[in-house]
PDB file of N, CA and C in Angstrom:
ATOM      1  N   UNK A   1       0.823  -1.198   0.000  1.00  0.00           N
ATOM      2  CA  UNK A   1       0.000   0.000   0.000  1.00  0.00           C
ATOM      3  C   UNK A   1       0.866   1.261   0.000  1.00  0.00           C
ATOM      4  N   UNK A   2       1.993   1.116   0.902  1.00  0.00           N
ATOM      5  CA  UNK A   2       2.803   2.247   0.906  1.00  0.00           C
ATOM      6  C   UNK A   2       3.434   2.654  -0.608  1.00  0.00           C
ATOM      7  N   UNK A   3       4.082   1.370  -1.091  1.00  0.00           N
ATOM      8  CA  UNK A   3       4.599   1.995  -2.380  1.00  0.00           C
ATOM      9  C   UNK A   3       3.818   2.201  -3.276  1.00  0.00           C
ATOM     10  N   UNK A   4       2.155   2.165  -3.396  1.00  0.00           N
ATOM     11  CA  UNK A   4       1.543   2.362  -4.396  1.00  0.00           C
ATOM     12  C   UNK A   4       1.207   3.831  -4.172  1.00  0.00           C
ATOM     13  N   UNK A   5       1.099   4.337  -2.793  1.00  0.00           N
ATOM     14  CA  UNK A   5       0.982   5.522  -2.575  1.00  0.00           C
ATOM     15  C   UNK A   5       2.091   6.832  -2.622  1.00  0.00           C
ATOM     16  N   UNK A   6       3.338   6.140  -2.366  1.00  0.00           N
ATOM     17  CA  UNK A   6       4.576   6.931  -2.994  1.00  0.00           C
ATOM     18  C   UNK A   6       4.774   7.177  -4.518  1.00  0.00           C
ATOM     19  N   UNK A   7       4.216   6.169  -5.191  1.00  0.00           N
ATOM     20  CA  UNK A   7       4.291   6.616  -6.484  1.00  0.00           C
ATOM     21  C   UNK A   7       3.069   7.587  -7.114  1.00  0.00           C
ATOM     22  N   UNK A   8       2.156   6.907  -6.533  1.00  0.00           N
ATOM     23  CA  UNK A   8       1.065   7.931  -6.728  1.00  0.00           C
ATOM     24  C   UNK A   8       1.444  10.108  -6.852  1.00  0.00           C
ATOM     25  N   UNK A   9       2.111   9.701  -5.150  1.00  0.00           N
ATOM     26  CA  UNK A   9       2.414  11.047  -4.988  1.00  0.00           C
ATOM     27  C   UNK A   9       3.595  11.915  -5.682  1.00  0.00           C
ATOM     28  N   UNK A  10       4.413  10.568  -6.125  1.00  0.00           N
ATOM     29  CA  UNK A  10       5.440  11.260  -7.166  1.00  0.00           C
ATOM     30  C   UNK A  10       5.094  11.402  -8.425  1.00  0.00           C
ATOM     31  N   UNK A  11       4.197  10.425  -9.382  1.00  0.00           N
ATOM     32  CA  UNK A  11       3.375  11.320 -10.261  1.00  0.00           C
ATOM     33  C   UNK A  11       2.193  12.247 -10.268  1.00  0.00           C
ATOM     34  N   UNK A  12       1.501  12.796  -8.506  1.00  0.00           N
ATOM     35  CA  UNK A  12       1.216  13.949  -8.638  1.00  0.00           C
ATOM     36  C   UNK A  12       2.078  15.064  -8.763  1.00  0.00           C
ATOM     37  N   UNK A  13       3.285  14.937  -8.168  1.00  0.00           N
ATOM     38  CA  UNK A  13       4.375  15.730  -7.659  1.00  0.00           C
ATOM     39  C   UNK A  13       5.057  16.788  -9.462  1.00  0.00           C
ATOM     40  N   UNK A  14       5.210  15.347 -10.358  1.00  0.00           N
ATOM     41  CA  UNK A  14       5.633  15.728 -11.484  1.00  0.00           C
ATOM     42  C   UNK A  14       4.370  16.896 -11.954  1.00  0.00           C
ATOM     43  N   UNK A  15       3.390  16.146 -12.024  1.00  0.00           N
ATOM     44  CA  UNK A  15       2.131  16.445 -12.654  1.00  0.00           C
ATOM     45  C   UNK A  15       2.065  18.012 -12.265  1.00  0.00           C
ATOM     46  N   UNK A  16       2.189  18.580 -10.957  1.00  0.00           N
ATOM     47  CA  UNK A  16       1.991  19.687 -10.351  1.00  0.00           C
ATOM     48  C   UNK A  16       3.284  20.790 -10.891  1.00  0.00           C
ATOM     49  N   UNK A  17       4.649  20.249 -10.900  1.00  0.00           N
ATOM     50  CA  UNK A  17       5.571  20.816 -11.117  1.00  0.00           C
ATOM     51  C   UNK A  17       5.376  21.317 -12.634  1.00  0.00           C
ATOM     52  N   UNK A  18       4.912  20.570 -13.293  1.00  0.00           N
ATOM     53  CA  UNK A  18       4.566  20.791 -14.897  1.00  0.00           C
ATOM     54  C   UNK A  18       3.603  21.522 -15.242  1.00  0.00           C
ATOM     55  N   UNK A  19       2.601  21.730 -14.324  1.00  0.00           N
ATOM     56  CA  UNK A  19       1.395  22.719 -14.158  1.00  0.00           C
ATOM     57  C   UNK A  19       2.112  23.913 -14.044  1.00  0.00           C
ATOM     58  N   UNK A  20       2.448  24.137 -13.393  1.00  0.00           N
ATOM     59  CA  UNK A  20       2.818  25.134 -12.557  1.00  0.00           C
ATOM     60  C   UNK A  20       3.957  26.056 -13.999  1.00  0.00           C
ATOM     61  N   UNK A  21       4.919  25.230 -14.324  1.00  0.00           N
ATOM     62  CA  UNK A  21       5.626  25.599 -15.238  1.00  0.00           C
ATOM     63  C   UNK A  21       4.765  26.163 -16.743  1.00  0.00           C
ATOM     64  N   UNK A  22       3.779  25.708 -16.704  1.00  0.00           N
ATOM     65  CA  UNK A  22       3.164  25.806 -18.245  1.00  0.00           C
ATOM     66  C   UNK A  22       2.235  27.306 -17.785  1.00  0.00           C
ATOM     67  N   UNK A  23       1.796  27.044 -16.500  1.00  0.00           N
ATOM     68  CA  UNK A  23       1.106  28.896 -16.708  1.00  0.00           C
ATOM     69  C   UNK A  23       1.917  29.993 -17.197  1.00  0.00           C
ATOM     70  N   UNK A  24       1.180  30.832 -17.327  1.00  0.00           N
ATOM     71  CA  UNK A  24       1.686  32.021 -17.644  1.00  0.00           C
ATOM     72  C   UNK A  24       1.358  33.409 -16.409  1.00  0.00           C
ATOM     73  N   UNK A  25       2.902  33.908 -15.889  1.00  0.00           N
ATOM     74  CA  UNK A  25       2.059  34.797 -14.580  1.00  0.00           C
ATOM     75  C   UNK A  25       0.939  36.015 -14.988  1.00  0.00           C
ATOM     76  N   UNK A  26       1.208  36.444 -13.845  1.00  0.00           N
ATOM     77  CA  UNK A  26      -0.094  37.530 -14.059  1.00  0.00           C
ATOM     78  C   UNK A  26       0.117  39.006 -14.882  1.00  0.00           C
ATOM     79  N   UNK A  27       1.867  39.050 -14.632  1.00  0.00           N
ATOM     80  CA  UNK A  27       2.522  40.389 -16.076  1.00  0.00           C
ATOM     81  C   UNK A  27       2.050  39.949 -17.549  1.00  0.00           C
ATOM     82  N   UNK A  28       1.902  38.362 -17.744  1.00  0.00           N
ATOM     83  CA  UNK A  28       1.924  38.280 -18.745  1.00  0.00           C
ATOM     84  C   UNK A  28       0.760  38.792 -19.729  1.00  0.00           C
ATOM     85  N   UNK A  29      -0.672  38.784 -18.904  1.00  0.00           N
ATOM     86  CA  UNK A  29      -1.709  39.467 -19.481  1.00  0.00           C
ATOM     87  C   UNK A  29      -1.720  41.053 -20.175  1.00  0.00           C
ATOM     88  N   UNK A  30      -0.619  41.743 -19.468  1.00  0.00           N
ATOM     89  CA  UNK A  30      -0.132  42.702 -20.243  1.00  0.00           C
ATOM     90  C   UNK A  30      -0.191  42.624 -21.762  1.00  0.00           C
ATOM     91  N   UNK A  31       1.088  41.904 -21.923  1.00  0.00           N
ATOM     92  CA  UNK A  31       1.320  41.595 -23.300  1.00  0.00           C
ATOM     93  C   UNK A  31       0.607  41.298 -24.223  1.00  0.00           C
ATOM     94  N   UNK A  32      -0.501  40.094 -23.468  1.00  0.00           N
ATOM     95  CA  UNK A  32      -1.261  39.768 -24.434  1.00  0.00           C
ATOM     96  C   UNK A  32      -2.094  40.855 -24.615  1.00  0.00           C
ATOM     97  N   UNK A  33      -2.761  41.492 -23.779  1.00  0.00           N
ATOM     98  CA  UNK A  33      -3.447  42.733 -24.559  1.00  0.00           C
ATOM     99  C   UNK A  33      -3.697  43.609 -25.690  1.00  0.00           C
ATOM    100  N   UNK A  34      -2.313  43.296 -26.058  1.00  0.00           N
ATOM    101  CA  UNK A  34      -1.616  44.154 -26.732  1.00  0.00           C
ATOM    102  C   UNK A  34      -1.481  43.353 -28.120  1.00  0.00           C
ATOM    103  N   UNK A  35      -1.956  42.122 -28.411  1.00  0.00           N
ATOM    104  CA  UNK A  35      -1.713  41.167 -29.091  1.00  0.00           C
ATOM    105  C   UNK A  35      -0.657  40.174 -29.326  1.00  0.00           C
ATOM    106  N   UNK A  36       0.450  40.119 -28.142  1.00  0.00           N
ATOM    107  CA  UNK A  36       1.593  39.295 -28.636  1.00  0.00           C
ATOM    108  C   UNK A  36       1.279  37.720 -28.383  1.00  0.00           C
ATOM    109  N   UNK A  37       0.385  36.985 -27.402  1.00  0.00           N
ATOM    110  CA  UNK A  37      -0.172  35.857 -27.274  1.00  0.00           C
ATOM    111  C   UNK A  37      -1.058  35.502 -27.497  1.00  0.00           C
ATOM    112  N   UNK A  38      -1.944  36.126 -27.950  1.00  0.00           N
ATOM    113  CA  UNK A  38      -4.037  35.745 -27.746  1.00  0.00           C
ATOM    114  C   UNK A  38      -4.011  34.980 -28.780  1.00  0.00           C
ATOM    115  N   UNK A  39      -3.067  35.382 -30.211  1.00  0.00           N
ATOM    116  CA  UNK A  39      -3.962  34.161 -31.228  1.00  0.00           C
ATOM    117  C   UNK A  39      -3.142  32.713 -31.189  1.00  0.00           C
ATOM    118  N   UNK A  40      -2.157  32.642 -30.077  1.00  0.00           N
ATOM    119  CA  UNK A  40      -1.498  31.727 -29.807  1.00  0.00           C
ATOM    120  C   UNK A  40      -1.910  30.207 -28.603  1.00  0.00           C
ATOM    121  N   UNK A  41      -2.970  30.802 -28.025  1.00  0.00           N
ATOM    122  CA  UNK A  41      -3.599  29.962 -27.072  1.00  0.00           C
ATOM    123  C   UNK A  41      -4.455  28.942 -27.832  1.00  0.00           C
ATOM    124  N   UNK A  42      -4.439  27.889 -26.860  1.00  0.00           N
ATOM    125  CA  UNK A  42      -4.944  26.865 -27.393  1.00  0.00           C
ATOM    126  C   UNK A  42      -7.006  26.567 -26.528  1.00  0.00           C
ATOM    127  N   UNK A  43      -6.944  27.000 -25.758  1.00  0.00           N
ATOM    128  CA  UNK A  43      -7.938  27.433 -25.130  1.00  0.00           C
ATOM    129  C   UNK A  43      -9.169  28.044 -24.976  1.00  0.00           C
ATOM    130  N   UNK A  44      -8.587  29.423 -25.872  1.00  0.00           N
ATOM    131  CA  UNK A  44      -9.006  30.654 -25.919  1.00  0.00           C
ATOM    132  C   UNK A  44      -8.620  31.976 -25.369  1.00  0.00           C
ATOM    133  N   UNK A  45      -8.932  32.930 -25.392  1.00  0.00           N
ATOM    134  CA  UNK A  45      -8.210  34.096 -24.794  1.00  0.00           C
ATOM    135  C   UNK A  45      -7.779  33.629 -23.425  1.00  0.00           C
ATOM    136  N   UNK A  46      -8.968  33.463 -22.567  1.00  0.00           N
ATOM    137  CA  UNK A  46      -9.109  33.287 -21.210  1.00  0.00           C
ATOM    138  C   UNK A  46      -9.249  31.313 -20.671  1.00  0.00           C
ATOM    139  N   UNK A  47      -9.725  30.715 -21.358  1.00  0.00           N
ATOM    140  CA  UNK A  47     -10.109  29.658 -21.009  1.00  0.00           C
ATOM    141  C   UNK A  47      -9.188  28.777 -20.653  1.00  0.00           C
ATOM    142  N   UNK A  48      -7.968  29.145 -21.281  1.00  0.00           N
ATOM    143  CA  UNK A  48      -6.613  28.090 -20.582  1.00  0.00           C
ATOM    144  C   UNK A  48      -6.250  28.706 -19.047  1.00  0.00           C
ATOM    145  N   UNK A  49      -6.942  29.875 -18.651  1.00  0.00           N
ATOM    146  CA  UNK A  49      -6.692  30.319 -16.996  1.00  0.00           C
ATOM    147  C   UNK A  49      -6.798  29.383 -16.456  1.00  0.00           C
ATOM    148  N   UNK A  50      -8.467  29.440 -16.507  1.00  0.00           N
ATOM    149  CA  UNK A  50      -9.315  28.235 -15.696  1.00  0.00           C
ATOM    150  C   UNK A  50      -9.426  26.964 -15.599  1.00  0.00           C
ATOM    151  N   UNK A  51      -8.748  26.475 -16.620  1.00  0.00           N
ATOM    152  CA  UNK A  51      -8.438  24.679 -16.684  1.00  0.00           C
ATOM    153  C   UNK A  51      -7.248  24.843 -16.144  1.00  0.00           C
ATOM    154  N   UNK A  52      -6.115  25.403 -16.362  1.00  0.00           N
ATOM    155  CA  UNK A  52      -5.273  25.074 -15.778  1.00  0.00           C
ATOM    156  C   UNK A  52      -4.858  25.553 -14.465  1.00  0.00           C
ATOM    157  N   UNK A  53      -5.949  26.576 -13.407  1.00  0.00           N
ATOM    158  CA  UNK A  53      -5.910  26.537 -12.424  1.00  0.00           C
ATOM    159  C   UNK A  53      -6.504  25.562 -11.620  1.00  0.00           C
ATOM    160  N   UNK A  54      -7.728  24.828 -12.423  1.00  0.00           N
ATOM    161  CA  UNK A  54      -8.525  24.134 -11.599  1.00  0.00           C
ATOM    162  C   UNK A  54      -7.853  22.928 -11.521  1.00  0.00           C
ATOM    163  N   UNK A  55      -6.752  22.722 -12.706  1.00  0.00           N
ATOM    164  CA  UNK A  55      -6.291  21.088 -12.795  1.00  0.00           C
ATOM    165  C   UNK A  55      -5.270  21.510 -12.043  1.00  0.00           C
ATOM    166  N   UNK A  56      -4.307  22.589 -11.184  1.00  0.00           N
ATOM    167  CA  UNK A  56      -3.587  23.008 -10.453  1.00  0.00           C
ATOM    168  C   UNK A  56      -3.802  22.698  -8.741  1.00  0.00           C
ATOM    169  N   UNK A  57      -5.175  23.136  -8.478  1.00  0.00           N
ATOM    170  CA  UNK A  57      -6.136  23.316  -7.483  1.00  0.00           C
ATOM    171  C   UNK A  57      -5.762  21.970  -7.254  1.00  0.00           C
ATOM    172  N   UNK A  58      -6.494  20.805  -8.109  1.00  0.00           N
ATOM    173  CA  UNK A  58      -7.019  19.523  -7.985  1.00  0.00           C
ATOM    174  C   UNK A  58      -5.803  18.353  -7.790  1.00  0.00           C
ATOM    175  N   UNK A  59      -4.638  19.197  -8.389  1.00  0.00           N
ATOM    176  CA  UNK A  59      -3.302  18.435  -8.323  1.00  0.00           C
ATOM    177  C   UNK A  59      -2.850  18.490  -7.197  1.00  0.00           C
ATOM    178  N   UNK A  60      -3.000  19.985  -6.488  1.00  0.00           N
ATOM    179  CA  UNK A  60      -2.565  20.355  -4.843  1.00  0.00           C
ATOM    180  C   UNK A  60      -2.860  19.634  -4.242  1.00  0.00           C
ATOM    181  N   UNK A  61      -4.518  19.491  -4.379  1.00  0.00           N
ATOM    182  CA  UNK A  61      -5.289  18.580  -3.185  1.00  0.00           C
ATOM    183  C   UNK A  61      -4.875  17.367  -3.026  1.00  0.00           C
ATOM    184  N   UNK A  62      -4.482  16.632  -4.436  1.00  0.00           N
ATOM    185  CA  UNK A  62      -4.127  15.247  -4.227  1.00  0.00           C
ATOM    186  C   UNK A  62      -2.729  15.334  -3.636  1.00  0.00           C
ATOM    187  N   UNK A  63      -2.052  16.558  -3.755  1.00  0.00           N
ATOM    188  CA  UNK A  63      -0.356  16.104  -3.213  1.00  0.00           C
ATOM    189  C   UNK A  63      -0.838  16.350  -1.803  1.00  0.00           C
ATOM    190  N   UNK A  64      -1.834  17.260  -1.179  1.00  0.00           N
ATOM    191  CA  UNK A  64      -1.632  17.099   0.389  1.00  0.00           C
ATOM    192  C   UNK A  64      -2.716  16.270   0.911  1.00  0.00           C
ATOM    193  N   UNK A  65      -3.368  15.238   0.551  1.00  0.00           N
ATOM    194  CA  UNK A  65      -3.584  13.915   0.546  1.00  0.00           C
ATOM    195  C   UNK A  65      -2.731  13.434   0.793  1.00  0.00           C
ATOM    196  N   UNK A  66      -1.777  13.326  -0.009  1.00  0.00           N
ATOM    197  CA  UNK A  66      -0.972  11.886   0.082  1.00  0.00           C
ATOM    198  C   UNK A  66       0.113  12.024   0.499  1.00  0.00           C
ATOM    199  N   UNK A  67       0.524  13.428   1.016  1.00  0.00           N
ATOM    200  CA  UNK A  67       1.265  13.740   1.476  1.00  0.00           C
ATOM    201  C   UNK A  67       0.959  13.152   3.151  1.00  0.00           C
ATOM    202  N   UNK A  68      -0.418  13.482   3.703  1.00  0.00           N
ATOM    203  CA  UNK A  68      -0.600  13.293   4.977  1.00  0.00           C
ATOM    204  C   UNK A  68      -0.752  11.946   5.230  1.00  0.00           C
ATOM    205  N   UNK A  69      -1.439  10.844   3.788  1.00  0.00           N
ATOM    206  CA  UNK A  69      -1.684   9.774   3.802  1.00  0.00           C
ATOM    207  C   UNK A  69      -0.571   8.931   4.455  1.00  0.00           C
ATOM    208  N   UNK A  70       0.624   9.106   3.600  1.00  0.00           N
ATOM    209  CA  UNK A  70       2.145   8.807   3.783  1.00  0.00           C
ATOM    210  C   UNK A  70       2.499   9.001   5.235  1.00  0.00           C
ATOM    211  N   UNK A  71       2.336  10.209   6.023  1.00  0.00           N
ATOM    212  CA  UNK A  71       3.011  10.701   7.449  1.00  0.00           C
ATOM    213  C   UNK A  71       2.052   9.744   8.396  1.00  0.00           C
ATOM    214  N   UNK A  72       0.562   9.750   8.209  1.00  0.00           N
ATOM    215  CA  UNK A  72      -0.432   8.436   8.668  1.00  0.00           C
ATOM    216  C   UNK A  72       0.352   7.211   8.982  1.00  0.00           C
ATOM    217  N   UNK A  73       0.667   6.722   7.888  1.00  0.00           N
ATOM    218  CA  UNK A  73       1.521   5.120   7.644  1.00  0.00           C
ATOM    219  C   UNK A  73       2.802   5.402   8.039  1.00  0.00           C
ATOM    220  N   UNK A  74       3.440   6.310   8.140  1.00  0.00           N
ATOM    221  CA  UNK A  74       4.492   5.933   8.533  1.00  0.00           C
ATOM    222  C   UNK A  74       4.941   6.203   9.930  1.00  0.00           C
ATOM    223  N   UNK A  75       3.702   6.678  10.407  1.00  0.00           N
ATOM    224  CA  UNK A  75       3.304   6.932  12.055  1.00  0.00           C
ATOM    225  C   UNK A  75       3.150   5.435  12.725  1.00  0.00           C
ATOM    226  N   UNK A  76       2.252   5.162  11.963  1.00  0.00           N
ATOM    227  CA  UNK A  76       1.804   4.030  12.450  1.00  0.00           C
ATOM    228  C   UNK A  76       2.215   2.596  12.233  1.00  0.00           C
ATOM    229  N   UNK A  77       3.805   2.402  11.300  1.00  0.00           N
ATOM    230  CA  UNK A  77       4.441   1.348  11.373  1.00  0.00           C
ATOM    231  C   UNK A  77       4.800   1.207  12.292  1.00  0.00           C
ATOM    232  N   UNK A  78       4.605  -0.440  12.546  1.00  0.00           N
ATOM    233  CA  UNK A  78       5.270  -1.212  13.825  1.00  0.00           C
ATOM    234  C   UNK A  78       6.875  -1.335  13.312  1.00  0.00           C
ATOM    235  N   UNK A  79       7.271  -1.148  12.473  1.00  0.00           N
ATOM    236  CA  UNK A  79       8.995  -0.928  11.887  1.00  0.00           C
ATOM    237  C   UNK A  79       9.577  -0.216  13.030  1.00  0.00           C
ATOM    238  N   UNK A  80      11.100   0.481  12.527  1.00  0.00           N
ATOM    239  CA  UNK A  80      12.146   1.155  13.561  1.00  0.00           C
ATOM    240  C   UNK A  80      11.259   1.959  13.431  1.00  0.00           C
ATOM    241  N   UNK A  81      11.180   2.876  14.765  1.00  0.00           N
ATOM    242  CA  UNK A  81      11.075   4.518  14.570  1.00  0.00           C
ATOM    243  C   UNK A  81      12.329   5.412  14.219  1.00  0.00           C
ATOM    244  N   UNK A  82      13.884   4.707  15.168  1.00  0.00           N
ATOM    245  CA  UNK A  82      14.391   6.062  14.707  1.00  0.00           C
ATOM    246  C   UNK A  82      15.637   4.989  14.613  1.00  0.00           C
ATOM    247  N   UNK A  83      16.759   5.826  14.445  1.00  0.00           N
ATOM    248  CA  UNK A  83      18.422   5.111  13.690  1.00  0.00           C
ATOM    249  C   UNK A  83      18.663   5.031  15.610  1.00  0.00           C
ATOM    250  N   UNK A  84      18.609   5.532  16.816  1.00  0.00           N
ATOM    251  CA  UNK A  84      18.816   5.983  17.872  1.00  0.00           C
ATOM    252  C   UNK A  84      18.505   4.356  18.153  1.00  0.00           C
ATOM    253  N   UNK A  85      17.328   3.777  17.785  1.00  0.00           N
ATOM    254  CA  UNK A  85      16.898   2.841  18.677  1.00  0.00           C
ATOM    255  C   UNK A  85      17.358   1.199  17.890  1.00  0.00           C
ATOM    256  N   UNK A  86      18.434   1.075  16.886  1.00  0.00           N
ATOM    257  CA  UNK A  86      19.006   0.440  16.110  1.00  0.00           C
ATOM    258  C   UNK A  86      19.912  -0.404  17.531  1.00  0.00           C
ATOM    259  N   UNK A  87      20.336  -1.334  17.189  1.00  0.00           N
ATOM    260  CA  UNK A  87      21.331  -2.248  18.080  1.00  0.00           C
ATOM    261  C   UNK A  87      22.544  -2.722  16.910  1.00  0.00           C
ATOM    262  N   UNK A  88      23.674  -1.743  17.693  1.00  0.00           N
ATOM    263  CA  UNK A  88      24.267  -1.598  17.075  1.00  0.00           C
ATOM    264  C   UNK A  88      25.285  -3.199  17.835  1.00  0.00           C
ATOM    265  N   UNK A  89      26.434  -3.868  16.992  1.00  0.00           N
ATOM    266  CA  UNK A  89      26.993  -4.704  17.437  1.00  0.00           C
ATOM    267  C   UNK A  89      28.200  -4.433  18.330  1.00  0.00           C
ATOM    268  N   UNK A  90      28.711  -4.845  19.023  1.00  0.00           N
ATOM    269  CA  UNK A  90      29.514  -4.701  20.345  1.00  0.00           C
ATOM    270  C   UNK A  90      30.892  -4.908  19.043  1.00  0.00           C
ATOM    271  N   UNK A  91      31.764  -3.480  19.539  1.00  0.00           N
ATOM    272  CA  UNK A  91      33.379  -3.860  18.834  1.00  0.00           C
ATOM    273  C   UNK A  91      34.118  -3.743  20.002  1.00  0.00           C
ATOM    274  N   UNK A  92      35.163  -4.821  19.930  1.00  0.00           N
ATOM    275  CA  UNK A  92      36.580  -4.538  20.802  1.00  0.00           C
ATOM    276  C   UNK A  92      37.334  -3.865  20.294  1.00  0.00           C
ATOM    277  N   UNK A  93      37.626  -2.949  21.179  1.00  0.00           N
ATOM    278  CA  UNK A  93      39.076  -2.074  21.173  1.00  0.00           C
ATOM    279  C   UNK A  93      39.986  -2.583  21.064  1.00  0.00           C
ATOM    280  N   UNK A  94      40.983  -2.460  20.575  1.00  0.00           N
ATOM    281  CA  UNK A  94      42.579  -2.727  20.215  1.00  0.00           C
ATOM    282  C   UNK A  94      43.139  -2.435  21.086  1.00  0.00           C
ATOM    283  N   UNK A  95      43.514  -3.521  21.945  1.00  0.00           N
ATOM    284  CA  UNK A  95      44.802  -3.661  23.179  1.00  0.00           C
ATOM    285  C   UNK A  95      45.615  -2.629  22.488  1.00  0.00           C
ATOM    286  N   UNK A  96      46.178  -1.928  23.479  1.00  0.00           N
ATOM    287  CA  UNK A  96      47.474  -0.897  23.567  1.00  0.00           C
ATOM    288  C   UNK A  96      48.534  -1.748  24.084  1.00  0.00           C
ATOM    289  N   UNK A  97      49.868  -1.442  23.213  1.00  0.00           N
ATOM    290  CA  UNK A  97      50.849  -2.351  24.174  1.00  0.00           C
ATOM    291  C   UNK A  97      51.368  -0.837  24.813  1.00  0.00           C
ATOM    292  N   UNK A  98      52.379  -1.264  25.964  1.00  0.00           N
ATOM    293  CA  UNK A  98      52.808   0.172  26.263  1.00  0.00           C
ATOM    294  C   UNK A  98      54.237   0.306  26.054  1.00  0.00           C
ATOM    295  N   UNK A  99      54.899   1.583  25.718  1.00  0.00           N
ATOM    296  CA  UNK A  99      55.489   2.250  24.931  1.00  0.00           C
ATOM    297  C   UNK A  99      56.961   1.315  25.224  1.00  0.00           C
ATOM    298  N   UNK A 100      57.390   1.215  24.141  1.00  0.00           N
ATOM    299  CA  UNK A 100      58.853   0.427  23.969  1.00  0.00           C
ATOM    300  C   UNK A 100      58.713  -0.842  23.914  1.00  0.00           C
ATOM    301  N   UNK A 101      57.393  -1.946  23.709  1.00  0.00           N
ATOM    302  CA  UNK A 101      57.255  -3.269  24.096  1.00  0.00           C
ATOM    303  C   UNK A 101      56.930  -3.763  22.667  1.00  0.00           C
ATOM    304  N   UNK A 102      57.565  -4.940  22.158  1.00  0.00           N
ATOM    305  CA  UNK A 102      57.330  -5.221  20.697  1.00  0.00           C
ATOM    306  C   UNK A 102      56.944  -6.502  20.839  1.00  0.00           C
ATOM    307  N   UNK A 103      55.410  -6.423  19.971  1.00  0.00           N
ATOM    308  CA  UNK A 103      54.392  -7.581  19.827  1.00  0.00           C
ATOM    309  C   UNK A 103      54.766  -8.443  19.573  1.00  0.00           C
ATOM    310  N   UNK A 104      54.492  -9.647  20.191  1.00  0.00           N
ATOM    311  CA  UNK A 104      55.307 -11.200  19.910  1.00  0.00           C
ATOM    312  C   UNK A 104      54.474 -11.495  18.264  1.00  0.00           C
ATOM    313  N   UNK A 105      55.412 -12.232  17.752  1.00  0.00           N
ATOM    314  CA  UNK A 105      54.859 -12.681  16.189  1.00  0.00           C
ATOM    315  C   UNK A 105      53.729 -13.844  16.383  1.00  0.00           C
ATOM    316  N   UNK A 106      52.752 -14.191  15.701  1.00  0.00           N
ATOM    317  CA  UNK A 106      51.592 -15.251  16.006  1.00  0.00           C
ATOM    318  C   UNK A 106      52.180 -16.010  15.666  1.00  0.00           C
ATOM    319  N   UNK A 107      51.334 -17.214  16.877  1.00  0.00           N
ATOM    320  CA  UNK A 107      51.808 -18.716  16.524  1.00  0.00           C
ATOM    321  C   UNK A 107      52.241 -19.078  15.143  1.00  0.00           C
ATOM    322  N   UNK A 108      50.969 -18.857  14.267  1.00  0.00           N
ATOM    323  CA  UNK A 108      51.064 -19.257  13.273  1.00  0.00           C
ATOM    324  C   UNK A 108      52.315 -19.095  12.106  1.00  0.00           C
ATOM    325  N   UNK A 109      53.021 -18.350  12.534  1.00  0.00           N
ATOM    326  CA  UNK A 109      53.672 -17.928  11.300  1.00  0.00           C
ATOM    327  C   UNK A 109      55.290 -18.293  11.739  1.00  0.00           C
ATOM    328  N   UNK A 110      55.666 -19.408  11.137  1.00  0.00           N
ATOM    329  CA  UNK A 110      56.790 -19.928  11.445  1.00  0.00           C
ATOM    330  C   UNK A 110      58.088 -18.914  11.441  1.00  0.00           C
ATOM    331  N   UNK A 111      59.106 -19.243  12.361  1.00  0.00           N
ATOM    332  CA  UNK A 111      60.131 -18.211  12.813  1.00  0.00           C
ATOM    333  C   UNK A 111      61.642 -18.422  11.769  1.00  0.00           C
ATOM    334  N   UNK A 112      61.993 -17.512  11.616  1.00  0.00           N
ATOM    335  CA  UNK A 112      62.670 -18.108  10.374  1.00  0.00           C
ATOM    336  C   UNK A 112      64.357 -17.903  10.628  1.00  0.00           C
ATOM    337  N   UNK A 113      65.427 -18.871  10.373  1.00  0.00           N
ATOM    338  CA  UNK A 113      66.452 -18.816  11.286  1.00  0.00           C
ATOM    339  C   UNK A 113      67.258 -17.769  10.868  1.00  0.00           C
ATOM    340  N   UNK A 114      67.814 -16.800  11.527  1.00  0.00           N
ATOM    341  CA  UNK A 114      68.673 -16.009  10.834  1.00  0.00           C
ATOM    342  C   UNK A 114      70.268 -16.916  10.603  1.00  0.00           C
ATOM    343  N   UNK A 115      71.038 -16.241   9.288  1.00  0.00           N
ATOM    344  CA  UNK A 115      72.021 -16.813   8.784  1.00  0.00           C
ATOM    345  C   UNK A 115      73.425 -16.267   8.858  1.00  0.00           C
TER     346      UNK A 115
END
């Protein structure tokens, strides 16, 4: 359920970002006044406002849906809550020899005769 809802919200997320990019602000009505955009809309003069605020509106709503949907579920996993409450594994420290004392060689490694 969770990942169907993360994706959900990342193709509202796109969806909204792309909205948002395709309006035109509010200087821009200037211009068109004047004729540099009007016979260029696909809409109509005015009619691409309103679809693409309302499909703006409607995109919001679904991102803070699922935005809260998401913080819901992830409240309420029985999973970790935090990295704090992780069990971390027990390391030993590295014996110190003390100063001037040289580490005997391991068993393992045969002693070799000097000549």
């Amino acid at each position: 359920m969770q990942t169907i809802l993360i994706i959900v919200h990342v193709l509202v997320t796109i969806g909204l970002i792309g909205l948002v990019l395709v309006q035109q602000g509010k200087g821009a009505d200037i211009g068109a006044a004047f004729g540099s955009g009007a016979s260029q809309t696909v809409f109509g003069s005015r009619g691409s406002a309103s679809f693409l605020s309302r499909a703006t509106a409607v995109l919001a709503t679904l991102f803070f849906v699922t935005s809260l949907a998401l913080a819901y579920i992830s409240a309420t996993s029985t999973g970790r809550k935090s990295v704090t409450e992780t069990a971390v594994p027990a390391q030993t420290a590295p014996v110190q020899q003390p100063a001037g004392m040289v580490p005997a060689a391991p068993a393992d490694v045969p002693v070799v005769p000097k000549q």
